[in-house]
Protein backbone atom coordinates (compact mmCIF):
# COMPACT_ATOMS: atom_id res chain seq x y z
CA UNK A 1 11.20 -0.86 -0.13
CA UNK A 2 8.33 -2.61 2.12
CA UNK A 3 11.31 -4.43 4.83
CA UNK A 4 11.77 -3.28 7.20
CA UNK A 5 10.50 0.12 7.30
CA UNK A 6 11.04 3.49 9.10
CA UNK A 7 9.08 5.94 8.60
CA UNK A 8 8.35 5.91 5.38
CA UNK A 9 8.30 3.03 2.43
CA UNK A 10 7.58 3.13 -1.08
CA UNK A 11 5.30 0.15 -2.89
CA UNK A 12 6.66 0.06 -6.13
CA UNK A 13 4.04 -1.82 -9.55
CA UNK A 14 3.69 -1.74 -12.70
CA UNK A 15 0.50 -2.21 -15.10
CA UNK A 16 0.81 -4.24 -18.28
CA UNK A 17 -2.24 -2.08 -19.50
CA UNK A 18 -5.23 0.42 -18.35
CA UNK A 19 -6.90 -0.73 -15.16
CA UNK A 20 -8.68 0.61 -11.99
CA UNK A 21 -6.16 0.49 -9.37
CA UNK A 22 -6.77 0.16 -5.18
CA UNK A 23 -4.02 -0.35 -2.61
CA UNK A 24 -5.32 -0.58 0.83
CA UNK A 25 -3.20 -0.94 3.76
CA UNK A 26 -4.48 -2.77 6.58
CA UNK A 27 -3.46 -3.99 9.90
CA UNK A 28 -3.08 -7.65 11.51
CA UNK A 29 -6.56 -7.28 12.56
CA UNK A 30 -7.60 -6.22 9.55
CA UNK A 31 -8.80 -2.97 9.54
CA UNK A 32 -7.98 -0.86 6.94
CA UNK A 33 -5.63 1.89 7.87
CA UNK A 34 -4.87 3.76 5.12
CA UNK A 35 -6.15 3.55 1.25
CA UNK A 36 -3.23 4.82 -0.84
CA UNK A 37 -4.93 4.46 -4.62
CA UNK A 38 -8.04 3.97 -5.46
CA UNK A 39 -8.10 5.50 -9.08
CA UNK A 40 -8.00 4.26 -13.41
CA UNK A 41 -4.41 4.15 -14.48
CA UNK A 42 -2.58 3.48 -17.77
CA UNK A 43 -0.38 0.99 -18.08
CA UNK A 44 3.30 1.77 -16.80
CA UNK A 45 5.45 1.33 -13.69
CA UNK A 46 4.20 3.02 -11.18
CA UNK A 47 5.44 3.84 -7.31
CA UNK A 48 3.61 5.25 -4.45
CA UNK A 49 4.81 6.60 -1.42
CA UNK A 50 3.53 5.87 2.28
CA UNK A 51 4.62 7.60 5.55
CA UNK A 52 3.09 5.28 8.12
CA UNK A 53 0.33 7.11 8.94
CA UNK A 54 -4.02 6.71 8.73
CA UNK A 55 -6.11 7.92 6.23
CA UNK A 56 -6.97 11.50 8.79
CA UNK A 57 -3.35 11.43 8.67
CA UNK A 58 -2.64 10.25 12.21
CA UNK A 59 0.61 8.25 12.63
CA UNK A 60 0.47 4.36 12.72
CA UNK A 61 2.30 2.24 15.58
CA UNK A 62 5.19 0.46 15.28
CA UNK A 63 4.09 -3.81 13.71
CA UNK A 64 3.20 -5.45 10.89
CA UNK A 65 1.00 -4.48 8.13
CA UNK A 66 -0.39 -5.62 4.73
CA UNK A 67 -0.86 -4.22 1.91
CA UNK A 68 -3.20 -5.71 -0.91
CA UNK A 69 -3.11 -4.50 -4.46
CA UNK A 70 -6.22 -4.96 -6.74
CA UNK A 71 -5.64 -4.28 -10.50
CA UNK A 72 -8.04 -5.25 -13.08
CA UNK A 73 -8.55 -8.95 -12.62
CA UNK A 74 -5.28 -9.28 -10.56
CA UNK A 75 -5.20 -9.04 -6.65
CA UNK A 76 -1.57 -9.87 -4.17
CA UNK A 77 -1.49 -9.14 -0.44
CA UNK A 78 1.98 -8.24 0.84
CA UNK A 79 3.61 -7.81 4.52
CA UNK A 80 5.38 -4.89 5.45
CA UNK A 81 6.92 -3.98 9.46
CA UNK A 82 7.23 -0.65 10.37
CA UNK A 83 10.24 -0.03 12.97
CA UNK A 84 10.37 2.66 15.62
């Protein structure tokens, strides 16, 4: 679960029907690190898995990042720390 984290933490949703799902994680600048989902779901719960590291698969230092979910209509922003 998302607090504190080390190395790897799992983002856990669920869909009350069919939608196009993104979850980006980003850092406290900003910049997107890592885009986890980006794909048309059915409804369900749903988990995905995330082992701190970039989208060319590089690992991520140790702070705080957010993650923001986009489903449908819906959008949240979460923070997460990773400990080293």
């Amino acid at each position: 679960y998302p607090n504190p984290f080390n190395p790897t933490t799992t983002l856990r949703y669920d869909l009350p029907e069919h939608a196009s799902v993104s979850i980006i994680i980003y850092d406290v600048m900003g910049r997107k690190v890592r885009s986890l989902v980006n794909t048309e779901q059915p409804a369900g719960y749903r988990y995905i898995r995330w082992d701190a590291t970039n989208d060319i698969g590089g690992p991520v230092s140790a702070g705080m990042y957010i993650y923001m979910i986009k489903a449908g209509d819906f959008t949240q922003t979460k923070k997460m720390v990773l400990l080293k």
